[in-house]
PDB file of N, CA and C in Angstrom:
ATOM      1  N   UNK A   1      91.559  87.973  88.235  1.00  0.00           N
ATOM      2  CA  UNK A   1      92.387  87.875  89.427  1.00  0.00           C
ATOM      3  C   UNK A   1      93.793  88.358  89.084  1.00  0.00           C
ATOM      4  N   UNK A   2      93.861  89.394  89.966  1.00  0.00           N
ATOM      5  CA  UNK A   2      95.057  89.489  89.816  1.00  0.00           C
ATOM      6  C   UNK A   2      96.624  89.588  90.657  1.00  0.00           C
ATOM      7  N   UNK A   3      97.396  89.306  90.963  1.00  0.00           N
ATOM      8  CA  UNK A   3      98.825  88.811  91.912  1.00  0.00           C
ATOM      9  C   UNK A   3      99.538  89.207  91.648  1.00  0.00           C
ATOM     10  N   UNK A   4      99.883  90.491  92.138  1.00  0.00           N
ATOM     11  CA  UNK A   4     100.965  91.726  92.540  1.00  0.00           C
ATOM     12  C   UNK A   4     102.103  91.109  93.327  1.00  0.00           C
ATOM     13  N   UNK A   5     103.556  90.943  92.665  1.00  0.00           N
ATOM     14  CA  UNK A   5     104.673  90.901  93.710  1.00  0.00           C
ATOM     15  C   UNK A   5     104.831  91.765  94.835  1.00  0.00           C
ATOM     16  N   UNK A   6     104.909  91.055  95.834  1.00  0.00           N
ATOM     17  CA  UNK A   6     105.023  92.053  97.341  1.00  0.00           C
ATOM     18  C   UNK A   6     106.275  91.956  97.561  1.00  0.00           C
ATOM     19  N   UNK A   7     106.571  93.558  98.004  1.00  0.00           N
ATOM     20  CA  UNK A   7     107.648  94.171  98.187  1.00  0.00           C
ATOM     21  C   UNK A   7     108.064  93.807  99.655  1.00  0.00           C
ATOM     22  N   UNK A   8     109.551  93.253  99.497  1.00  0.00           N
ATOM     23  CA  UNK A   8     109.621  93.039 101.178  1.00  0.00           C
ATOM     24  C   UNK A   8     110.941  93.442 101.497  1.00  0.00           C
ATOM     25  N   UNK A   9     111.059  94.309 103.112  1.00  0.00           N
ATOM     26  CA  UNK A   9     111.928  95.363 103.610  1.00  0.00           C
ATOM     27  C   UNK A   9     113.300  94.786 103.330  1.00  0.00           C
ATOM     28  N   UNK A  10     113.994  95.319 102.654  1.00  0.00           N
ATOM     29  CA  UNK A  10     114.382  97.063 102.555  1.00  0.00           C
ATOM     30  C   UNK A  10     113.593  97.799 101.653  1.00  0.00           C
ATOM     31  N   UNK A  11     113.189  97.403 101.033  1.00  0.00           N
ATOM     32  CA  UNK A  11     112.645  98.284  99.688  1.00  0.00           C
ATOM     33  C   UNK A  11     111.857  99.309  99.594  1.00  0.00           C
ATOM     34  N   UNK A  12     113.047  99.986  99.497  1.00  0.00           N
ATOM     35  CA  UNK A  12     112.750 101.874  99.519  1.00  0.00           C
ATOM     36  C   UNK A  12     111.335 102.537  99.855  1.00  0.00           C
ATOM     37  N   UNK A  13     110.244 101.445  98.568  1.00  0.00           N
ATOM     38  CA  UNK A  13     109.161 102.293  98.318  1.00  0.00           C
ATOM     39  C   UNK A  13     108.445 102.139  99.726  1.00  0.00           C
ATOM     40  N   UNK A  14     108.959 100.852 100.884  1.00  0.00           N
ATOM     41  CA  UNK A  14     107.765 100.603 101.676  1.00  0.00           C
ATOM     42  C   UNK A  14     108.562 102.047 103.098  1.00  0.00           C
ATOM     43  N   UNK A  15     108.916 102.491 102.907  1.00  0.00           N
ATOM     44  CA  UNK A  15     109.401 103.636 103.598  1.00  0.00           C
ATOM     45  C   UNK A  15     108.966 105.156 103.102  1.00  0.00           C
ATOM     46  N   UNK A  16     108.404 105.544 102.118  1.00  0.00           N
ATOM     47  CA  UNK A  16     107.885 106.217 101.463  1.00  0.00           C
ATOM     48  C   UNK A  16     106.044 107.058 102.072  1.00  0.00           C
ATOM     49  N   UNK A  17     106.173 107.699 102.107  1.00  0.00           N
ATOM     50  CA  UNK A  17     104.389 108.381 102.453  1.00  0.00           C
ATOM     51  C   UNK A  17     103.526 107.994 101.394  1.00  0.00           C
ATOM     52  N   UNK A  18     102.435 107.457 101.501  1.00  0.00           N
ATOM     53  CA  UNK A  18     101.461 107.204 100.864  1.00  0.00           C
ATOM     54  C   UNK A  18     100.787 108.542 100.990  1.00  0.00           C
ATOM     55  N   UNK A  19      99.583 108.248  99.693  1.00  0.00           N
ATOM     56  CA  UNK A  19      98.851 109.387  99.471  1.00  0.00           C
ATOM     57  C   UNK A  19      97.418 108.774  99.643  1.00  0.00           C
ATOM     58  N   UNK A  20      96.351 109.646 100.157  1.00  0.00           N
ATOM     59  CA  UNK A  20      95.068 109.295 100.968  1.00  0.00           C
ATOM     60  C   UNK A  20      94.206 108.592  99.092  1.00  0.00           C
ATOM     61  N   UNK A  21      93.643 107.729  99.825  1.00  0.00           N
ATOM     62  CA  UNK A  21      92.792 107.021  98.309  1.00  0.00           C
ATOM     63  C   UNK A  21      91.948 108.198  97.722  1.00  0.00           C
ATOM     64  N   UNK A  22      91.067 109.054  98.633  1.00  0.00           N
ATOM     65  CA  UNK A  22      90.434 110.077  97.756  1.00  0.00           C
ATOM     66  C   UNK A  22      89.201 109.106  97.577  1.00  0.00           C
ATOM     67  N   UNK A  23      88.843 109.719  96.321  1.00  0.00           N
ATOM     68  CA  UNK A  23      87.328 108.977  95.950  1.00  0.00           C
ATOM     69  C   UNK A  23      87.389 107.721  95.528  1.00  0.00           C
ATOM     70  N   UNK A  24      86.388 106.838  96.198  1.00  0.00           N
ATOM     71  CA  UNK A  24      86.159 105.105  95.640  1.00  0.00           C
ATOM     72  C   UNK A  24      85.778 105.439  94.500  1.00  0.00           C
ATOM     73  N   UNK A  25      86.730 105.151  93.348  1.00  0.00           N
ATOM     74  CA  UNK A  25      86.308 105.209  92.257  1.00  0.00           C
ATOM     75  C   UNK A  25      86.999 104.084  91.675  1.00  0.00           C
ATOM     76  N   UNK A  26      86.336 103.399  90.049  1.00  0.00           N
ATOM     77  CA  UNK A  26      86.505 102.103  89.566  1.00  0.00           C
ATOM     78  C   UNK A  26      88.690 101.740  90.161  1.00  0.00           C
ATOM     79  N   UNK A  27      88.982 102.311  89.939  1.00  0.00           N
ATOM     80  CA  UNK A  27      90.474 102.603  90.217  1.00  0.00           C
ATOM     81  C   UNK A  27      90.814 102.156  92.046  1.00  0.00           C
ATOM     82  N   UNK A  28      90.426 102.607  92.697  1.00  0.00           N
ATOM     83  CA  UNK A  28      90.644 102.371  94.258  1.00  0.00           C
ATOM     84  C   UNK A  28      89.905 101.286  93.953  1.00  0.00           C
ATOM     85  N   UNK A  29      88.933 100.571  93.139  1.00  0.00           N
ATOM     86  CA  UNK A  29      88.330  98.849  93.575  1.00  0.00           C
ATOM     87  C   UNK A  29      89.414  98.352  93.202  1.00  0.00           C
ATOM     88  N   UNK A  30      89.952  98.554  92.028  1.00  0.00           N
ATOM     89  CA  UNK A  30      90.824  97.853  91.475  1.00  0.00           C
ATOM     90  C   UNK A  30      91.797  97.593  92.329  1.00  0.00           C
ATOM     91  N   UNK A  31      92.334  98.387  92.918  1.00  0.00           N
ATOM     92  CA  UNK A  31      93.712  98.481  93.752  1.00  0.00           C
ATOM     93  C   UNK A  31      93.229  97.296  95.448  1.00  0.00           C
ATOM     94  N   UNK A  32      92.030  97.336  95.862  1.00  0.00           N
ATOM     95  CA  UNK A  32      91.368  96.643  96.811  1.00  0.00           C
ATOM     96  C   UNK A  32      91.269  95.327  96.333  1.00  0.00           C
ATOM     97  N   UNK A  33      91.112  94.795  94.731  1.00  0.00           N
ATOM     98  CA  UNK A  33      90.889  93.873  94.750  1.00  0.00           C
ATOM     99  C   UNK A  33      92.109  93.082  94.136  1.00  0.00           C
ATOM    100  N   UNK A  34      93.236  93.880  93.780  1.00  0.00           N
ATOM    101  CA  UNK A  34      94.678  93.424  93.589  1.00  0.00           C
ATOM    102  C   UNK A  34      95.177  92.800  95.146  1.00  0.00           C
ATOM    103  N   UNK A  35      94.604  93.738  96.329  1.00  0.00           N
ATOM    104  CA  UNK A  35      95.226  93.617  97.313  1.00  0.00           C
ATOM    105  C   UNK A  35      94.600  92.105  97.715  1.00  0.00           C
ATOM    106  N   UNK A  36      93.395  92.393  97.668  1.00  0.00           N
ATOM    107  CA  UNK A  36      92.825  90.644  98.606  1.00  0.00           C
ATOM    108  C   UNK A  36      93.073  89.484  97.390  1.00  0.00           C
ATOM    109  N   UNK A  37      93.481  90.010  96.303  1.00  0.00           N
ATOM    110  CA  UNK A  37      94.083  88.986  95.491  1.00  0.00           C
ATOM    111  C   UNK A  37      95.387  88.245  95.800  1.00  0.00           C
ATOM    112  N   UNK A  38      96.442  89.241  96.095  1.00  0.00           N
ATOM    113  CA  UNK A  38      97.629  89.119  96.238  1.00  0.00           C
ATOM    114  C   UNK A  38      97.391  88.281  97.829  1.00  0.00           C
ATOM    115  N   UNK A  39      96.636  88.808  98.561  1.00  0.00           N
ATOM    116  CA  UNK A  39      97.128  88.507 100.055  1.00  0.00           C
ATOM    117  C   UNK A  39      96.168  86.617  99.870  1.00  0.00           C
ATOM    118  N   UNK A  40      95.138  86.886  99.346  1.00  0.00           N
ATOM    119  CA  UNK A  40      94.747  85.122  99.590  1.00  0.00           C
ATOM    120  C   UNK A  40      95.540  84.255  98.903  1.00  0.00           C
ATOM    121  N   UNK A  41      96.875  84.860  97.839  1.00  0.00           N
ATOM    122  CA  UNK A  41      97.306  83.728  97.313  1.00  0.00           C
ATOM    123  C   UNK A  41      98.503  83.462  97.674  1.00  0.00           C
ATOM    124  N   UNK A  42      98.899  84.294  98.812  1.00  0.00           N
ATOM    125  CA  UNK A  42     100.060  83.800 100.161  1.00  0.00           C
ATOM    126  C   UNK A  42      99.337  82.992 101.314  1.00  0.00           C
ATOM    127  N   UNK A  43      99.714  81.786 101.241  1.00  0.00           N
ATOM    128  CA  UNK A  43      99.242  80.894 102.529  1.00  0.00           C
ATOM    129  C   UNK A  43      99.445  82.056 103.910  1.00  0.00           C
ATOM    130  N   UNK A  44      98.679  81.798 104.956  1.00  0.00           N
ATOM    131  CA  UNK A  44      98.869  82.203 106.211  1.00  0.00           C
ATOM    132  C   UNK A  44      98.817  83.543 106.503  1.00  0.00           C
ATOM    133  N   UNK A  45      98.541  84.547 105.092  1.00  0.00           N
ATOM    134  CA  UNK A  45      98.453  85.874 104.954  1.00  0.00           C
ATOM    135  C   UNK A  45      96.846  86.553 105.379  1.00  0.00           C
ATOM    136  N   UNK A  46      97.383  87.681 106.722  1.00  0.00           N
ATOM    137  CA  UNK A  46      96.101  87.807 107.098  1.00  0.00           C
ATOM    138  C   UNK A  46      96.141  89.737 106.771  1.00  0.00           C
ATOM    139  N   UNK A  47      96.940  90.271 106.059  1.00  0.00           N
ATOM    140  CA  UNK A  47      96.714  91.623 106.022  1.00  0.00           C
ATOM    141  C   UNK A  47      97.915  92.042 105.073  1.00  0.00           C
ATOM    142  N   UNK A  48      97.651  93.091 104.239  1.00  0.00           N
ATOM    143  CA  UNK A  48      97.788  93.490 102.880  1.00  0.00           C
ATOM    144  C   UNK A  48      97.943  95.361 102.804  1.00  0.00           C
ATOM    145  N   UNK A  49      99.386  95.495 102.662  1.00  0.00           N
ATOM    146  CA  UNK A  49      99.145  97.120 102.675  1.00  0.00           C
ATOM    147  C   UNK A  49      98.926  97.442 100.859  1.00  0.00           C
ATOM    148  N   UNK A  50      98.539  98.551 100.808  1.00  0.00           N
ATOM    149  CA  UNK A  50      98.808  98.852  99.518  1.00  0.00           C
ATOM    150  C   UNK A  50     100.263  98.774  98.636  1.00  0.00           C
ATOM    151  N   UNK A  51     101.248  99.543  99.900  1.00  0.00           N
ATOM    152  CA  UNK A  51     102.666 100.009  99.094  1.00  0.00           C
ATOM    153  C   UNK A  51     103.001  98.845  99.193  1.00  0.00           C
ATOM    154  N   UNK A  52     102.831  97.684  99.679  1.00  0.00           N
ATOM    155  CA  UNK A  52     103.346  96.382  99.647  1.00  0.00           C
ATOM    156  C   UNK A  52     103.060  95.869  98.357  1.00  0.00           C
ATOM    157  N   UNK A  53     102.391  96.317  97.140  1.00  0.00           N
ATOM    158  CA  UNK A  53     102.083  95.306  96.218  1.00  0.00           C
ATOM    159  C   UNK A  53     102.512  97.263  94.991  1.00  0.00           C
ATOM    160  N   UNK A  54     103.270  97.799  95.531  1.00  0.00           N
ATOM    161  CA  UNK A  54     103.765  99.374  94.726  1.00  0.00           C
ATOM    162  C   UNK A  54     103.120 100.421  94.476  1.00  0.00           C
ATOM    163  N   UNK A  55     101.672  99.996  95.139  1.00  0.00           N
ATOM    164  CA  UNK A  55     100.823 101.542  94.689  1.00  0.00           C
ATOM    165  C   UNK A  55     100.880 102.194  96.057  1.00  0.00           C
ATOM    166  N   UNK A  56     101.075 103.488  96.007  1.00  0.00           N
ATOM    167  CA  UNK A  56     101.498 104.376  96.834  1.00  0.00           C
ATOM    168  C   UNK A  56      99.801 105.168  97.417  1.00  0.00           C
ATOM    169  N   UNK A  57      99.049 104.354  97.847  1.00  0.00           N
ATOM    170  CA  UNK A  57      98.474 104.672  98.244  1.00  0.00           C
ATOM    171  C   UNK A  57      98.240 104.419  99.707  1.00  0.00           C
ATOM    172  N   UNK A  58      97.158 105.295 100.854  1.00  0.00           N
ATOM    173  CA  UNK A  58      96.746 104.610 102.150  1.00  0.00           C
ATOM    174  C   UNK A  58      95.447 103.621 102.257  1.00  0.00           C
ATOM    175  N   UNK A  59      95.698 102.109 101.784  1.00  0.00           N
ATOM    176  CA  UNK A  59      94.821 101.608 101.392  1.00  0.00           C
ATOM    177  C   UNK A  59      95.360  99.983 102.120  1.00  0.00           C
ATOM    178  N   UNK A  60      94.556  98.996 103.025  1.00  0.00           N
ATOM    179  CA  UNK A  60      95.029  97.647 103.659  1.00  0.00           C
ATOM    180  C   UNK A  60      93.710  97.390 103.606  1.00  0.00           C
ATOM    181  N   UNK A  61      94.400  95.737 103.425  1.00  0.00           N
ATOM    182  CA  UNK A  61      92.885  94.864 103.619  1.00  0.00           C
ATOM    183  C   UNK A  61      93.502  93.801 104.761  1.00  0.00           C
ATOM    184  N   UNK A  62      92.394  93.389 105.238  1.00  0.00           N
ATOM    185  CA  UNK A  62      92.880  92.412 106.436  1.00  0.00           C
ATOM    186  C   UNK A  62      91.710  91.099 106.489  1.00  0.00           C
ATOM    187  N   UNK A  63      91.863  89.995 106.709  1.00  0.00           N
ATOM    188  CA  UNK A  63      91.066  88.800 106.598  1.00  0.00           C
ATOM    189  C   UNK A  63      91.679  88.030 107.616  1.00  0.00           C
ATOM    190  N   UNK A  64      90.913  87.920 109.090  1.00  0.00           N
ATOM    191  CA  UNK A  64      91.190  86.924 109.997  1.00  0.00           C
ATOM    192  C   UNK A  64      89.969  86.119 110.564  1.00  0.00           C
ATOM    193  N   UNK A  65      89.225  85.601 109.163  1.00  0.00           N
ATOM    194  CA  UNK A  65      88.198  84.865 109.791  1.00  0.00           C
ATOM    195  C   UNK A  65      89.087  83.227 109.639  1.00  0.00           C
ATOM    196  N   UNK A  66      90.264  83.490 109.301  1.00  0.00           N
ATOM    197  CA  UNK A  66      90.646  81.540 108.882  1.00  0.00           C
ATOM    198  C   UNK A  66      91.618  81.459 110.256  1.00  0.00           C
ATOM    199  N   UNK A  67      91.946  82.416 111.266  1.00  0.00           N
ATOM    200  CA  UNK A  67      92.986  82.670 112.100  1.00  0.00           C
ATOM    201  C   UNK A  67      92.191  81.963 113.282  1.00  0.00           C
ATOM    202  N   UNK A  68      93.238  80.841 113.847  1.00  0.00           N
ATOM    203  CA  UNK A  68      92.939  80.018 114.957  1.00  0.00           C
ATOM    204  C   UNK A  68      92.635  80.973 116.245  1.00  0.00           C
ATOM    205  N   UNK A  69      92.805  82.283 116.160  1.00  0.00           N
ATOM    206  CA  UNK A  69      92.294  82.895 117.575  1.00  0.00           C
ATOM    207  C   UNK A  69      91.403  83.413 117.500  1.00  0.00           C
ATOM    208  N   UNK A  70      90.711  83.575 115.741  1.00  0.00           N
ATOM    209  CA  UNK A  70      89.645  84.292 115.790  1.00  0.00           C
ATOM    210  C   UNK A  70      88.024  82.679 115.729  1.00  0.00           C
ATOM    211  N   UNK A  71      88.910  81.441 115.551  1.00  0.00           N
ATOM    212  CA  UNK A  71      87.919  80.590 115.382  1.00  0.00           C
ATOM    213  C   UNK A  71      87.723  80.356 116.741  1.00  0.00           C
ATOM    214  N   UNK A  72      88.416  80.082 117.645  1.00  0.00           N
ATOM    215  CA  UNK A  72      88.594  79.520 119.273  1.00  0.00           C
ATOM    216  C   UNK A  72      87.291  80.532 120.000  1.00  0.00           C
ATOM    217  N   UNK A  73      87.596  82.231 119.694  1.00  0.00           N
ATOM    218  CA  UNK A  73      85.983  82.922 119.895  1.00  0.00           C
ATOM    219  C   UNK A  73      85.041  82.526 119.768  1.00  0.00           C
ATOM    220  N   UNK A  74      84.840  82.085 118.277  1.00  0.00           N
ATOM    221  CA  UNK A  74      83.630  82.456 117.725  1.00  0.00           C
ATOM    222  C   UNK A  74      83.066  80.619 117.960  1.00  0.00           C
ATOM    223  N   UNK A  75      83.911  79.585 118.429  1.00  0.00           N
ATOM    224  CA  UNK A  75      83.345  78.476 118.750  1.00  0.00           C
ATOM    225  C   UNK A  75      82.939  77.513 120.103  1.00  0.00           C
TER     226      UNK A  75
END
């Protein structure tokens, strides 16, 4: 497990162009699983960019199955 400091605005890099992931290769898991690392170990965190944790890639993860509007649906 691993928990990437997230970068929060102003900081330059999150203003910056990302570059497209390209091929899922061992490298893009890695970077996917830094991201849902980083984002489950912020309470109340439901979405995760890449440049938010410094890799300059176009890469987000998002998790709203714990989100009170997505439980109120589905119950």
């Amino acid at each position: 497990m691993t928990v990437r400091p997230v970068r929060i605005y102003p900081d330059p890099v999150l203003k910056q162009i990302a570059k497209a992931v390209g091929a899922v290769d061992d490298d893009a898991r890695a970077v996917a699983q830094d991201l849902l690392d980083t984002m489950r170990s912020h309470e109340r965190c439901v979405g995760l960019a890449a440049n938010q944790i410094g890799v300059m890639r176009r890469c987000v993860v998002v998790d709203v199955t714990a989100t009170r509007r997505r439980s109120r649906a589905a119950g």
